[in-house]
N, C-alpha and C. Protein backbone atom coordinates (compact mmCIF):
# COMPACT_ATOMS: atom_id res chain seq x y z
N UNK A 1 -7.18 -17.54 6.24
CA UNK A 1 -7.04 -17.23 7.64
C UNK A 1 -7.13 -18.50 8.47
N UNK A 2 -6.88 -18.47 9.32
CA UNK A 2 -6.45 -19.47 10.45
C UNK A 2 -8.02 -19.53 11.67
N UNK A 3 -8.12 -20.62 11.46
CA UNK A 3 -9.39 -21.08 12.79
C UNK A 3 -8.72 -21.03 14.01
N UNK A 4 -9.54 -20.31 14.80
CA UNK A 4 -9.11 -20.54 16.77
C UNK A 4 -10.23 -21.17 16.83
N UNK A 5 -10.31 -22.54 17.67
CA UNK A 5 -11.07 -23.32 17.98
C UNK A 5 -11.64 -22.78 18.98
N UNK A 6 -13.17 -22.81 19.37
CA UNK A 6 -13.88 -22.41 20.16
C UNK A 6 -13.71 -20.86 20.93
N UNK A 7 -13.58 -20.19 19.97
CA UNK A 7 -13.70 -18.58 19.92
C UNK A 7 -14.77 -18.61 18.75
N UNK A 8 -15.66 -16.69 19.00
CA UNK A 8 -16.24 -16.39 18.53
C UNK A 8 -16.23 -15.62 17.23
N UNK A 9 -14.49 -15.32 17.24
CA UNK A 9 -14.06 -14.62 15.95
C UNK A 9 -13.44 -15.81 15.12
N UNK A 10 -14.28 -17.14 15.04
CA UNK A 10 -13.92 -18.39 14.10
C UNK A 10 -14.58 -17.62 12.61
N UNK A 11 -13.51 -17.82 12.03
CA UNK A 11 -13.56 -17.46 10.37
C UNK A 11 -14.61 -18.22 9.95
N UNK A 12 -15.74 -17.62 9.39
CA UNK A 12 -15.94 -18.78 8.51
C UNK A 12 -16.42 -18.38 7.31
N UNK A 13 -17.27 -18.90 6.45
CA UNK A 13 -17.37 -18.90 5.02
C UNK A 13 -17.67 -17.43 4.69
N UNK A 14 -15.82 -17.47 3.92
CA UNK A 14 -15.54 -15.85 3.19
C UNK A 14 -15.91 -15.89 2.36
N UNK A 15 -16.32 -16.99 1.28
CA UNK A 15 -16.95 -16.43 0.02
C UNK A 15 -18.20 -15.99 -0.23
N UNK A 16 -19.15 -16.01 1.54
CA UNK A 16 -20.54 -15.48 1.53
C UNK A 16 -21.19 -14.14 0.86
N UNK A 17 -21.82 -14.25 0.28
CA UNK A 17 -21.92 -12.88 -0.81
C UNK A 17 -22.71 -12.29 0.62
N UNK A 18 -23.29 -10.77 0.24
CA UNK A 18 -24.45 -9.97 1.34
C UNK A 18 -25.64 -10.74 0.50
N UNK A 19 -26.35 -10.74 0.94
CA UNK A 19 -27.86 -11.02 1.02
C UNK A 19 -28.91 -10.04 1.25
N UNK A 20 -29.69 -10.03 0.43
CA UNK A 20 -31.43 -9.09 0.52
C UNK A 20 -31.75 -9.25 2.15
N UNK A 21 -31.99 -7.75 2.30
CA UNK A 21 -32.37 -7.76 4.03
C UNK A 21 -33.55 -7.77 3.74
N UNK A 22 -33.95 -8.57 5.10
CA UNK A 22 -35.20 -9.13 5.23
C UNK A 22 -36.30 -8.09 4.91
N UNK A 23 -37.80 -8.61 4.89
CA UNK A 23 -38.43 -7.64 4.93
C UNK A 23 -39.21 -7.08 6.68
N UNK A 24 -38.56 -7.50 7.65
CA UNK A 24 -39.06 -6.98 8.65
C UNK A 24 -37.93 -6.06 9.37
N UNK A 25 -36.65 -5.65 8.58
CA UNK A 25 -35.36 -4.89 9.25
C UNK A 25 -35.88 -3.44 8.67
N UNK A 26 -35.25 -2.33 9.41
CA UNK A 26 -35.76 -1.01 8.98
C UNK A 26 -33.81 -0.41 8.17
N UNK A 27 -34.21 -0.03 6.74
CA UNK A 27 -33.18 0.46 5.84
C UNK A 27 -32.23 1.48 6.71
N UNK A 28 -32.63 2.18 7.35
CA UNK A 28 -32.30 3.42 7.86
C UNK A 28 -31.12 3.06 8.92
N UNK A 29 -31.16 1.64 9.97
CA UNK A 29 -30.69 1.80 10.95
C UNK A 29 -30.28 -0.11 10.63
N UNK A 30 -29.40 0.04 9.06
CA UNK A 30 -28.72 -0.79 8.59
C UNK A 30 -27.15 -0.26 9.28
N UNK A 31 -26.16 -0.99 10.31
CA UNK A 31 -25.00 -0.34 10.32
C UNK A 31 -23.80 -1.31 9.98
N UNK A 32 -22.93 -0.84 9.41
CA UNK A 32 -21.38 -1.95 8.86
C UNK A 32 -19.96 -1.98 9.34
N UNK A 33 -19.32 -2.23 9.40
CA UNK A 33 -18.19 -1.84 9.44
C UNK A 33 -17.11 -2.52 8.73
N UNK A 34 -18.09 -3.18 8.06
CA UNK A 34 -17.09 -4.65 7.20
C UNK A 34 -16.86 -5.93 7.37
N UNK A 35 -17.07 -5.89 8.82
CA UNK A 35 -16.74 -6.96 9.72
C UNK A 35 -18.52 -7.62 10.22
N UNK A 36 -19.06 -6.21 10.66
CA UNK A 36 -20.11 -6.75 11.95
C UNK A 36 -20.94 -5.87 11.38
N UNK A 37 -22.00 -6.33 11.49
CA UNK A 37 -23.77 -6.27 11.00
C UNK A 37 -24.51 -5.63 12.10
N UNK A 38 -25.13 -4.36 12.08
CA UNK A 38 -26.04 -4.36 13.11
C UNK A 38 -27.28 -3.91 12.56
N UNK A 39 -28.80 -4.83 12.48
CA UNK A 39 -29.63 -4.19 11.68
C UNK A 39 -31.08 -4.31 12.90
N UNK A 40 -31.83 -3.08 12.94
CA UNK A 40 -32.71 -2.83 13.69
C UNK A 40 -34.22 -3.34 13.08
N UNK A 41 -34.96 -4.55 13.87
CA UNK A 41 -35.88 -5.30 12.45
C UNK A 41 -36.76 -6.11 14.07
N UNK A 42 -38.11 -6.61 13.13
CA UNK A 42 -38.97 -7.36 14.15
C UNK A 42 -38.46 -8.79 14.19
N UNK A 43 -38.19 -9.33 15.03
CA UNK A 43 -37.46 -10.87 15.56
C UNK A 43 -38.03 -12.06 14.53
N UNK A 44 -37.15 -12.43 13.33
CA UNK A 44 -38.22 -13.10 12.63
C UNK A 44 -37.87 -14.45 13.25
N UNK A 45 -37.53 -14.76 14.55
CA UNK A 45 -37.76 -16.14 14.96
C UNK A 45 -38.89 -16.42 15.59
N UNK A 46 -39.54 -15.16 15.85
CA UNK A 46 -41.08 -15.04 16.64
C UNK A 46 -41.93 -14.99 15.59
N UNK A 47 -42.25 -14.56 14.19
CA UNK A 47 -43.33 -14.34 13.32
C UNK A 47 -43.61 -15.79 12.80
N UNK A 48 -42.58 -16.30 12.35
CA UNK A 48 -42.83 -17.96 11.87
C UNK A 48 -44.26 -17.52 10.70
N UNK A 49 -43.67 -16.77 9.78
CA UNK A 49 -44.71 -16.52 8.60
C UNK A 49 -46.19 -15.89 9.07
N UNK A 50 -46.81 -16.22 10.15
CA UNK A 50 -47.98 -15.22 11.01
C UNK A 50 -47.50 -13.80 11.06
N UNK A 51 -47.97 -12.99 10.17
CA UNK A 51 -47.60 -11.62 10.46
C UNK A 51 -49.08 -10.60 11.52
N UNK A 52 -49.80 -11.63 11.98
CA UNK A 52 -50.85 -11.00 12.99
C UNK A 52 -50.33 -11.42 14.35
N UNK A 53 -49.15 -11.75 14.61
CA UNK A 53 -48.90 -11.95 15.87
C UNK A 53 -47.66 -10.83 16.46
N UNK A 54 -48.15 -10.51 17.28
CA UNK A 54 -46.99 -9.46 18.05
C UNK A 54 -45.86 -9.83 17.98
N UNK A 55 -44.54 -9.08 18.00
CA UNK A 55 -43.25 -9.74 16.87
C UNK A 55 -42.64 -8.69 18.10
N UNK A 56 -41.27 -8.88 19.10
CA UNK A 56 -40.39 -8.06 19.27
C UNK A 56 -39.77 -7.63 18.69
N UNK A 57 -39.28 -6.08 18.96
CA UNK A 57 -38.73 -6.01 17.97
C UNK A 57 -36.86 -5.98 18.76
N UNK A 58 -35.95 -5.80 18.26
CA UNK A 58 -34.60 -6.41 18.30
C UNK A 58 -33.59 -5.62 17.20
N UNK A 59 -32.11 -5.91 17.63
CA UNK A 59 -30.76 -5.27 16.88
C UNK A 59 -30.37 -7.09 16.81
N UNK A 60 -30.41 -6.85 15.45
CA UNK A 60 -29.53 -8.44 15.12
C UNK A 60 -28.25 -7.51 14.41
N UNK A 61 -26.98 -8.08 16.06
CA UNK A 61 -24.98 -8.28 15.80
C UNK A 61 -25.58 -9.72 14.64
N UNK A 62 -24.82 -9.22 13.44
CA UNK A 62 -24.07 -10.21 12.86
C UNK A 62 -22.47 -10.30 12.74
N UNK A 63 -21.87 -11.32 12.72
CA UNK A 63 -20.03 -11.38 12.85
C UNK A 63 -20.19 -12.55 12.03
N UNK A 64 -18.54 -12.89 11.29
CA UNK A 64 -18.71 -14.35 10.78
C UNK A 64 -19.53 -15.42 10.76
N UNK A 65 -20.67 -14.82 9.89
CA UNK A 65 -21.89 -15.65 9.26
C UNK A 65 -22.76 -16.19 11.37
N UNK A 66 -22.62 -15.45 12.50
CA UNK A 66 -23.10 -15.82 13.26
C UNK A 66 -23.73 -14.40 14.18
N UNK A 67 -25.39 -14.74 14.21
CA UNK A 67 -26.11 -13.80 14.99
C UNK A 67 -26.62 -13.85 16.10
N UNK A 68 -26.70 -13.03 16.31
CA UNK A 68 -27.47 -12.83 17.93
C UNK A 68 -28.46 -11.37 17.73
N UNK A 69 -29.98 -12.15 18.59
CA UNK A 69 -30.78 -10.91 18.25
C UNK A 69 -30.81 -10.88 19.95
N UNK A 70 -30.82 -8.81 19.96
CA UNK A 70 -31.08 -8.21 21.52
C UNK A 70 -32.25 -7.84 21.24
N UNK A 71 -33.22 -8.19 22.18
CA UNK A 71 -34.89 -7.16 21.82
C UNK A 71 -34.35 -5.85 22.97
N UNK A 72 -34.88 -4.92 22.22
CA UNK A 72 -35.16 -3.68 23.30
C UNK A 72 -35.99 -3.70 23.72
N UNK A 73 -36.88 -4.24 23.98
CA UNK A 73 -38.65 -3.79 24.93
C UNK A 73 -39.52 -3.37 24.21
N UNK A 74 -39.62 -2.84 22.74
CA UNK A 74 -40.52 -2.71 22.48
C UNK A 74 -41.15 -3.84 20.95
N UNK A 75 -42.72 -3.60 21.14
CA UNK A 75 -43.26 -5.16 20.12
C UNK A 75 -44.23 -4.34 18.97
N UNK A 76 -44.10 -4.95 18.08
CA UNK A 76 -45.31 -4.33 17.07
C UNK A 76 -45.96 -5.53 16.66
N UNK A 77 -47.35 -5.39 16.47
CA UNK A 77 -48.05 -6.59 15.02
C UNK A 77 -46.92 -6.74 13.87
N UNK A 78 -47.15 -8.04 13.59
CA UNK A 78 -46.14 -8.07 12.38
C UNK A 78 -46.72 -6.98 10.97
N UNK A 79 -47.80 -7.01 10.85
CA UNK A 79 -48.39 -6.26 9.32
C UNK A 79 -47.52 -4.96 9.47
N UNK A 80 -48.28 -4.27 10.86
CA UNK A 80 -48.11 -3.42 11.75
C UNK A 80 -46.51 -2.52 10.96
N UNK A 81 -45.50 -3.74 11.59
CA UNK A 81 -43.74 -3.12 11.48
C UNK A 81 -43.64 -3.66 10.09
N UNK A 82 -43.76 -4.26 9.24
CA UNK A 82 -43.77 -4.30 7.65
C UNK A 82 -44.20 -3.17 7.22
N UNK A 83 -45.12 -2.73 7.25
CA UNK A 83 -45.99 -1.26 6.36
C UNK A 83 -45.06 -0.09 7.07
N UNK A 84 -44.18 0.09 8.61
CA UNK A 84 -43.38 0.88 8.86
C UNK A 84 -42.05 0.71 7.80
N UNK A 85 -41.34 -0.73 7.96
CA UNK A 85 -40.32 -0.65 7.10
C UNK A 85 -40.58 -0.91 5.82
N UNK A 86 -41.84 -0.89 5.38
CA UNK A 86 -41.87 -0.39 3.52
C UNK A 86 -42.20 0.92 3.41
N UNK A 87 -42.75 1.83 4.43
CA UNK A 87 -43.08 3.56 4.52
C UNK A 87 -41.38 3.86 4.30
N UNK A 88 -40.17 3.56 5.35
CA UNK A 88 -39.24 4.12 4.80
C UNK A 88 -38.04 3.47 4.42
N UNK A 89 -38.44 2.74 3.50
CA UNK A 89 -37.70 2.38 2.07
C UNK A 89 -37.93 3.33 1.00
């Protein structure tokens, strides 16, 4: 496929396999379409390995290997939203 320079639908590395979702995303409210990623999980740019610190939680859009996390407003302890998304796994 063909690069458009400085657009957001820039191709990039197709041979990226999927990857193990994290352990702070919830299984349930994993969504696909082939293209775009939407997974409902605590912000792991806020935990930085401290799982006793209040963590927003957020919908990380993934598109061609590039994310963006939205928080909705609400925060949990990190232990806190781990023991939720290992209850329903």
């Amino acid at each position: 496929m063909e690069k458009v320079k400085g657009k957001f639908t820039e191709v990039g590395n197709m041979s990226q396999k999927y990857r193990k979702r994290g352990e702070t995303s919830l299984a349930k409210f994993v969504s696909s379409n082939g293209k775009v990623t939407g997974t409902l999980m605590l912000d792991p740019r806020r935990i930085d390995g401290d799982y006793s610190q209040i963590s927003p939680v957020a919908i990380r859009i993934a598109y061609a290997g590039k994310k963006v996390f939205l928080r909705i407003g609400k925060s949990y302890i990190g232990t806190d939203g781990i023991e939720l998304c290992e209850c329903e796994k």
